[in-house]
PDB file of N, CA and C in Angstrom:
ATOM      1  N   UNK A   1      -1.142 -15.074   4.278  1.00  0.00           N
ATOM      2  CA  UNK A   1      -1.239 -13.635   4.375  1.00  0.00           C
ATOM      3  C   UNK A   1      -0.487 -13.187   5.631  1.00  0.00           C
ATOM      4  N   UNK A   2      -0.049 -11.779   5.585  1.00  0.00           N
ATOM      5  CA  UNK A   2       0.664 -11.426   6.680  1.00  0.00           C
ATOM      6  C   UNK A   2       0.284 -10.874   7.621  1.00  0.00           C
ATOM      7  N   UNK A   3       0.466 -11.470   8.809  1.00  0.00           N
ATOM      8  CA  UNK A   3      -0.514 -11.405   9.870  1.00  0.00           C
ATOM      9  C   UNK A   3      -0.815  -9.663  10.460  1.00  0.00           C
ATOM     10  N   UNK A   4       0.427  -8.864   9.810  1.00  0.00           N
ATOM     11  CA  UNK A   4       0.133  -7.624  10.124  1.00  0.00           C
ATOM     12  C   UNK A   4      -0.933  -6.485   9.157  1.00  0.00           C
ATOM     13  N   UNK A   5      -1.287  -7.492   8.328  1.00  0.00           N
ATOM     14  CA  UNK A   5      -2.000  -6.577   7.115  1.00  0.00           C
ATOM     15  C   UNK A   5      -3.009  -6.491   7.786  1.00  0.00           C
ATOM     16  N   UNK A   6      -3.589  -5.110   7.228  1.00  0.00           N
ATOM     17  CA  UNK A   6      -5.304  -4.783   7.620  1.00  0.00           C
ATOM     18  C   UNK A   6      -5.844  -4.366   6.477  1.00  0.00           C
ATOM     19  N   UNK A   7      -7.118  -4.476   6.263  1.00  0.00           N
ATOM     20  CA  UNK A   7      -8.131  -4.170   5.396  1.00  0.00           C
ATOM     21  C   UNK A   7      -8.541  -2.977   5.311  1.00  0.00           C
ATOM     22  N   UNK A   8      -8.309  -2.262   4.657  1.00  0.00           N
ATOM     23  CA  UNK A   8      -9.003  -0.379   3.893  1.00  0.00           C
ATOM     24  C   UNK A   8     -10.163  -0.876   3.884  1.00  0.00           C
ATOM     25  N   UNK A   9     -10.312   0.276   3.556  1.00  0.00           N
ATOM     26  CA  UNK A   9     -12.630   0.381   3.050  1.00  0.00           C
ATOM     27  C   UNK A   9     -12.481  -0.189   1.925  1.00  0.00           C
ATOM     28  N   UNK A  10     -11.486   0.250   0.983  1.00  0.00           N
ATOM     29  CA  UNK A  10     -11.954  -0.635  -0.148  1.00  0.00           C
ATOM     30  C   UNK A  10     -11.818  -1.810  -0.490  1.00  0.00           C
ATOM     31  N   UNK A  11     -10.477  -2.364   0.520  1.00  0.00           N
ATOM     32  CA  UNK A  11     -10.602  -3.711   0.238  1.00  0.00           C
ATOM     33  C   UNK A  11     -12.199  -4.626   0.537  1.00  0.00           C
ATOM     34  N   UNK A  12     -12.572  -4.011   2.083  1.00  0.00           N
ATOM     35  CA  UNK A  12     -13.897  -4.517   2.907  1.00  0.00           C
ATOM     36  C   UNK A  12     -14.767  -4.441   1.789  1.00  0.00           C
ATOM     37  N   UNK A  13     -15.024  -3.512   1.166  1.00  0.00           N
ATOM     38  CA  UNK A  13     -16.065  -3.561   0.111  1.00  0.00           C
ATOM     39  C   UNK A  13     -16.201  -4.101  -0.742  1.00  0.00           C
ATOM     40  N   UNK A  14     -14.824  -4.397  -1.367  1.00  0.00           N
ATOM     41  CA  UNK A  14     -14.393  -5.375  -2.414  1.00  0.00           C
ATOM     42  C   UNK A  14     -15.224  -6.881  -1.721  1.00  0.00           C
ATOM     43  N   UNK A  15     -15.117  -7.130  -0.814  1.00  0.00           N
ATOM     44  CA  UNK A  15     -15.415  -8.220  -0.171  1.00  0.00           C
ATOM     45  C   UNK A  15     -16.817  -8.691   0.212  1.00  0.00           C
ATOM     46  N   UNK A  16     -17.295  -7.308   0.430  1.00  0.00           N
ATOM     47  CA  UNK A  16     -18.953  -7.624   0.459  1.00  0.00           C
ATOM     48  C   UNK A  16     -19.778  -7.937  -0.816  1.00  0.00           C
ATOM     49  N   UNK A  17     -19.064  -7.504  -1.764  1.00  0.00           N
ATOM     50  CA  UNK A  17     -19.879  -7.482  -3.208  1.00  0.00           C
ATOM     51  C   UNK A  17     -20.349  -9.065  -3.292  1.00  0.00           C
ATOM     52  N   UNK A  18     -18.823  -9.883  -3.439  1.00  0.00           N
ATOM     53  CA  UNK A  18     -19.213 -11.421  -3.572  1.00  0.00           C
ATOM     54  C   UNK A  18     -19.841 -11.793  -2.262  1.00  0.00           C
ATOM     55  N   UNK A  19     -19.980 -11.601  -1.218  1.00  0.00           N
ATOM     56  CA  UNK A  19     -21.052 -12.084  -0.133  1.00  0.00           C
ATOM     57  C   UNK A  19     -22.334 -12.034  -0.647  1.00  0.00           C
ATOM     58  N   UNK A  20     -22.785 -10.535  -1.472  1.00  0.00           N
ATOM     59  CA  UNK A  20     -23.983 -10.392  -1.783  1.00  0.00           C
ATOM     60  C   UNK A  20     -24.211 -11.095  -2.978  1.00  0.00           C
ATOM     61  N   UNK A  21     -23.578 -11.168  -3.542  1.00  0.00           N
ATOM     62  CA  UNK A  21     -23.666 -11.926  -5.113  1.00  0.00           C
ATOM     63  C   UNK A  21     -24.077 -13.506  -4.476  1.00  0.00           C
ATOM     64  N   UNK A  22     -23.213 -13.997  -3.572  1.00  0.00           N
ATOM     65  CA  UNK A  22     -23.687 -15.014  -2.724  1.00  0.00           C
ATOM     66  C   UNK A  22     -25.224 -15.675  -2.511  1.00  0.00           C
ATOM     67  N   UNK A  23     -24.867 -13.956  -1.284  1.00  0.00           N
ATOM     68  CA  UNK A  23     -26.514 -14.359  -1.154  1.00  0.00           C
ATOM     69  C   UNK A  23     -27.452 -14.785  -1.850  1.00  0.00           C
ATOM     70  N   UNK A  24     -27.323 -14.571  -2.940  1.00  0.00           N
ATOM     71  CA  UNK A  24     -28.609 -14.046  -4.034  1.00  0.00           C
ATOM     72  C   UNK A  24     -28.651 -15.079  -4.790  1.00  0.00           C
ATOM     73  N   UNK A  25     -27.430 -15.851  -5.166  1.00  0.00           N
ATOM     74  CA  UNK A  25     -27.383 -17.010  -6.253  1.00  0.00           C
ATOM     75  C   UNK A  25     -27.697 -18.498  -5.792  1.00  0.00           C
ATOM     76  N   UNK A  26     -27.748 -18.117  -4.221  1.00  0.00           N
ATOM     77  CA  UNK A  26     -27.347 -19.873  -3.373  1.00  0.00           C
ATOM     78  C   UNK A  26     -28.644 -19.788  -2.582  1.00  0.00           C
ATOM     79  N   UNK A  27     -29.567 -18.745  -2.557  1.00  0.00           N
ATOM     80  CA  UNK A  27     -30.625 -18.935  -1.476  1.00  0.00           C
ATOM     81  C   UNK A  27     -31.688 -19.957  -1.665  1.00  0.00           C
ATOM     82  N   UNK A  28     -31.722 -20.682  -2.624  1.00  0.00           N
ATOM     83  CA  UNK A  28     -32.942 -21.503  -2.645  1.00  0.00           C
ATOM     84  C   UNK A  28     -31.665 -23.151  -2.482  1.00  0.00           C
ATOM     85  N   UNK A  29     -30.643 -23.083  -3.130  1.00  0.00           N
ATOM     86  CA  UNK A  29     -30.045 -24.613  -2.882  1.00  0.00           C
ATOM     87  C   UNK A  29     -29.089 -24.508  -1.482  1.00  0.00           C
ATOM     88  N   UNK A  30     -28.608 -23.205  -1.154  1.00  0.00           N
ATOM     89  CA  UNK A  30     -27.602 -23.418  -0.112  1.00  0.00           C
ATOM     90  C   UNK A  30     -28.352 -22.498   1.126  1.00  0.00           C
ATOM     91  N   UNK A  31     -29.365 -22.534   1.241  1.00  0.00           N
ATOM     92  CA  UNK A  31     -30.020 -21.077   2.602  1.00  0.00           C
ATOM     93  C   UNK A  31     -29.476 -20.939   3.502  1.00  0.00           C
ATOM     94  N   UNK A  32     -28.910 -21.959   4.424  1.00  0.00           N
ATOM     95  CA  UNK A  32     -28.124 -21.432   5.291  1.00  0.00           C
ATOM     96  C   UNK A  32     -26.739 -20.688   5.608  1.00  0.00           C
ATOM     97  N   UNK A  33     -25.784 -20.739   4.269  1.00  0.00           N
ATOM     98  CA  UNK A  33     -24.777 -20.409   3.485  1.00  0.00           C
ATOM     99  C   UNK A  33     -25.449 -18.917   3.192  1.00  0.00           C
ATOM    100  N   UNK A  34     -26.208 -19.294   2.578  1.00  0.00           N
ATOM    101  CA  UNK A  34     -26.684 -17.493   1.911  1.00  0.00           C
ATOM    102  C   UNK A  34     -26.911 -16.726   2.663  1.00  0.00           C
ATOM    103  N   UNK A  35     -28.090 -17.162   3.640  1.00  0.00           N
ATOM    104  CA  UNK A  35     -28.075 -16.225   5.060  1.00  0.00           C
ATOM    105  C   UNK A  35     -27.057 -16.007   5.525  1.00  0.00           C
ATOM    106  N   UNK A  36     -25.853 -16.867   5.739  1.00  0.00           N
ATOM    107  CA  UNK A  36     -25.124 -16.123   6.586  1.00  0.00           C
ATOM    108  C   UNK A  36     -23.918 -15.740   5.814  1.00  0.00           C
ATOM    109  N   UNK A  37     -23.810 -14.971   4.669  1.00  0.00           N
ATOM    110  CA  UNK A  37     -23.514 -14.349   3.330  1.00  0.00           C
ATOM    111  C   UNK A  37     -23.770 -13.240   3.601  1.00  0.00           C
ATOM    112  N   UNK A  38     -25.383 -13.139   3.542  1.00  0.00           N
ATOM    113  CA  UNK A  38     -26.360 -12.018   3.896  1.00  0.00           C
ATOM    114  C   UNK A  38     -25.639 -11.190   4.955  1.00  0.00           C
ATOM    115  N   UNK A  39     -25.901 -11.990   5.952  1.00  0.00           N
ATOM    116  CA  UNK A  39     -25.434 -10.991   7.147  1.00  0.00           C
ATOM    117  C   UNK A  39     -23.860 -10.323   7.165  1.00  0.00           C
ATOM    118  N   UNK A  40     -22.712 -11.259   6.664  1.00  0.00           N
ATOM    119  CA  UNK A  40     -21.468 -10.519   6.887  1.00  0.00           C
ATOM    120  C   UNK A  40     -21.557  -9.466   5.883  1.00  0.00           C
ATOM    121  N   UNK A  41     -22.024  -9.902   4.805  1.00  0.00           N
ATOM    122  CA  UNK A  41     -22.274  -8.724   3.503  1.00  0.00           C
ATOM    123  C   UNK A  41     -22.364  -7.011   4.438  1.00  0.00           C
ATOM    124  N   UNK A  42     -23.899  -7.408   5.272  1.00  0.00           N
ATOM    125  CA  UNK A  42     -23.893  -6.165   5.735  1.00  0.00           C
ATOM    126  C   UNK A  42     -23.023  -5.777   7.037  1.00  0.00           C
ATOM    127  N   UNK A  43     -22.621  -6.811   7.668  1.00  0.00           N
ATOM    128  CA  UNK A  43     -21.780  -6.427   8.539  1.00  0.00           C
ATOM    129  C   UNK A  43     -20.969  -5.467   8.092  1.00  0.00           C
ATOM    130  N   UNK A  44     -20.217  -5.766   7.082  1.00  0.00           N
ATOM    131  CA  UNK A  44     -19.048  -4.859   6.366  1.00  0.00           C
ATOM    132  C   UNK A  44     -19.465  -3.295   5.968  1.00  0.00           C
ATOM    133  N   UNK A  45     -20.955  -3.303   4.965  1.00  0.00           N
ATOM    134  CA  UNK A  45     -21.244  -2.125   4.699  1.00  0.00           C
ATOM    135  C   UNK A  45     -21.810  -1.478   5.460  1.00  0.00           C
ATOM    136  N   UNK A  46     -22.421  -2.350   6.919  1.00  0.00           N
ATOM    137  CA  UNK A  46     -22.589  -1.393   8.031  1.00  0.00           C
ATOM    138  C   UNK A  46     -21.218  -0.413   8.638  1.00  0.00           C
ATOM    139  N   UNK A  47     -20.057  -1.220   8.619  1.00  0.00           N
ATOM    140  CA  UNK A  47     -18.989  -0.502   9.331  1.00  0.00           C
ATOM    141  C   UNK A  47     -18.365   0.236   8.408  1.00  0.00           C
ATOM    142  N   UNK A  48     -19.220   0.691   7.113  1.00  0.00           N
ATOM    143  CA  UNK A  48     -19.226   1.816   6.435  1.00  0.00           C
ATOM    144  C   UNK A  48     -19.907   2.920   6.298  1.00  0.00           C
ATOM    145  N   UNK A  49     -21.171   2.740   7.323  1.00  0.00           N
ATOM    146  CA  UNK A  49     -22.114   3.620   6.376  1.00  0.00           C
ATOM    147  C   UNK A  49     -22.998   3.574   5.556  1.00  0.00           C
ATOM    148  N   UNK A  50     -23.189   2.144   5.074  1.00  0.00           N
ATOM    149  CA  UNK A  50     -23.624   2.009   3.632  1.00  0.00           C
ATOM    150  C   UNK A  50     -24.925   0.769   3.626  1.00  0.00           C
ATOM    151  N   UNK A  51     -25.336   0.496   2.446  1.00  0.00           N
ATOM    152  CA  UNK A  51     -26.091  -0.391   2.381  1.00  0.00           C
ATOM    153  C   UNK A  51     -25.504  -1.620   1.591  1.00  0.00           C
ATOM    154  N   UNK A  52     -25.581  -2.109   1.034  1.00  0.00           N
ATOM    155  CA  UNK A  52     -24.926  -3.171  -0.004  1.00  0.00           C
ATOM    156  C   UNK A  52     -25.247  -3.001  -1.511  1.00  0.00           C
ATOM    157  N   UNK A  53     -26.351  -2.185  -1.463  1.00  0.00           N
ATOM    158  CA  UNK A  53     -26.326  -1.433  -2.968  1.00  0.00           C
ATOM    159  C   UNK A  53     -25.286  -0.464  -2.732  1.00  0.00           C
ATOM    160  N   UNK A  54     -25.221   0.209  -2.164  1.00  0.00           N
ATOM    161  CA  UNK A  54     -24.388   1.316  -2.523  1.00  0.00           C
ATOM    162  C   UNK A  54     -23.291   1.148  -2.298  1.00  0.00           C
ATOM    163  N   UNK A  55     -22.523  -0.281  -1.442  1.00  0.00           N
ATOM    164  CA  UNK A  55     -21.281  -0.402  -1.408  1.00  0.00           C
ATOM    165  C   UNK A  55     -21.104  -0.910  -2.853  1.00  0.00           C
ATOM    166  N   UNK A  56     -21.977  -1.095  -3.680  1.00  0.00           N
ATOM    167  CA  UNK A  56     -21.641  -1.904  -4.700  1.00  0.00           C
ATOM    168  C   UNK A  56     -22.171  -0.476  -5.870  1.00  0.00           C
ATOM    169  N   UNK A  57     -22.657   0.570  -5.946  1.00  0.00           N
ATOM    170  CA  UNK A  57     -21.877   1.379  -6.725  1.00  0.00           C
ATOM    171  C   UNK A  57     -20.879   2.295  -6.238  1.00  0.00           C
ATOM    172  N   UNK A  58     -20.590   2.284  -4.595  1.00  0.00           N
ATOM    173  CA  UNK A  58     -19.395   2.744  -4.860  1.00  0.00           C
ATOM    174  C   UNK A  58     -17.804   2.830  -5.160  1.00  0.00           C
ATOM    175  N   UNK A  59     -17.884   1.300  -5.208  1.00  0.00           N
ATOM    176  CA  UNK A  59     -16.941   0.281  -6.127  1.00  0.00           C
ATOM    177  C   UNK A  59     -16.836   0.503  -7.867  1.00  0.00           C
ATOM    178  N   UNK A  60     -18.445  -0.188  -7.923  1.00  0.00           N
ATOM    179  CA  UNK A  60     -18.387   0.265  -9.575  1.00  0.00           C
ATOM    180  C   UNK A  60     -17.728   1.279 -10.105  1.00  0.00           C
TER     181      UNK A  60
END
């Protein structure tokens, strides 16, 4: 990737969806993976505004 590209909101959001999908599918075999899934998930929709439901309908 090119080192000058930056990320829009929508790409970031695009990106949290599978963190959260993450989270949710790996927490009982991978927990420490998922937790920290969990957290960048919201990292991202924090530096939106948002929650992770709602970054994920405002994608949909």
């Amino acid at each position: 990737m090119a080192s000058d590209y930056t990320l829009d909101r929508h790409d970031e959001l695009l990106i949290a969806i599978p963190l959260f999908e993450h989270s949710r599918e790996w927490a009982t075999a991978e927990p420490t993976n998922a937790e920290r899934a969990w957290f960048l998930c919201r990292v991202v929709c924090e530096r939106h505004g948002l929650t992770p439901s709602e970054a994920i309908l405002e994608i949909v």
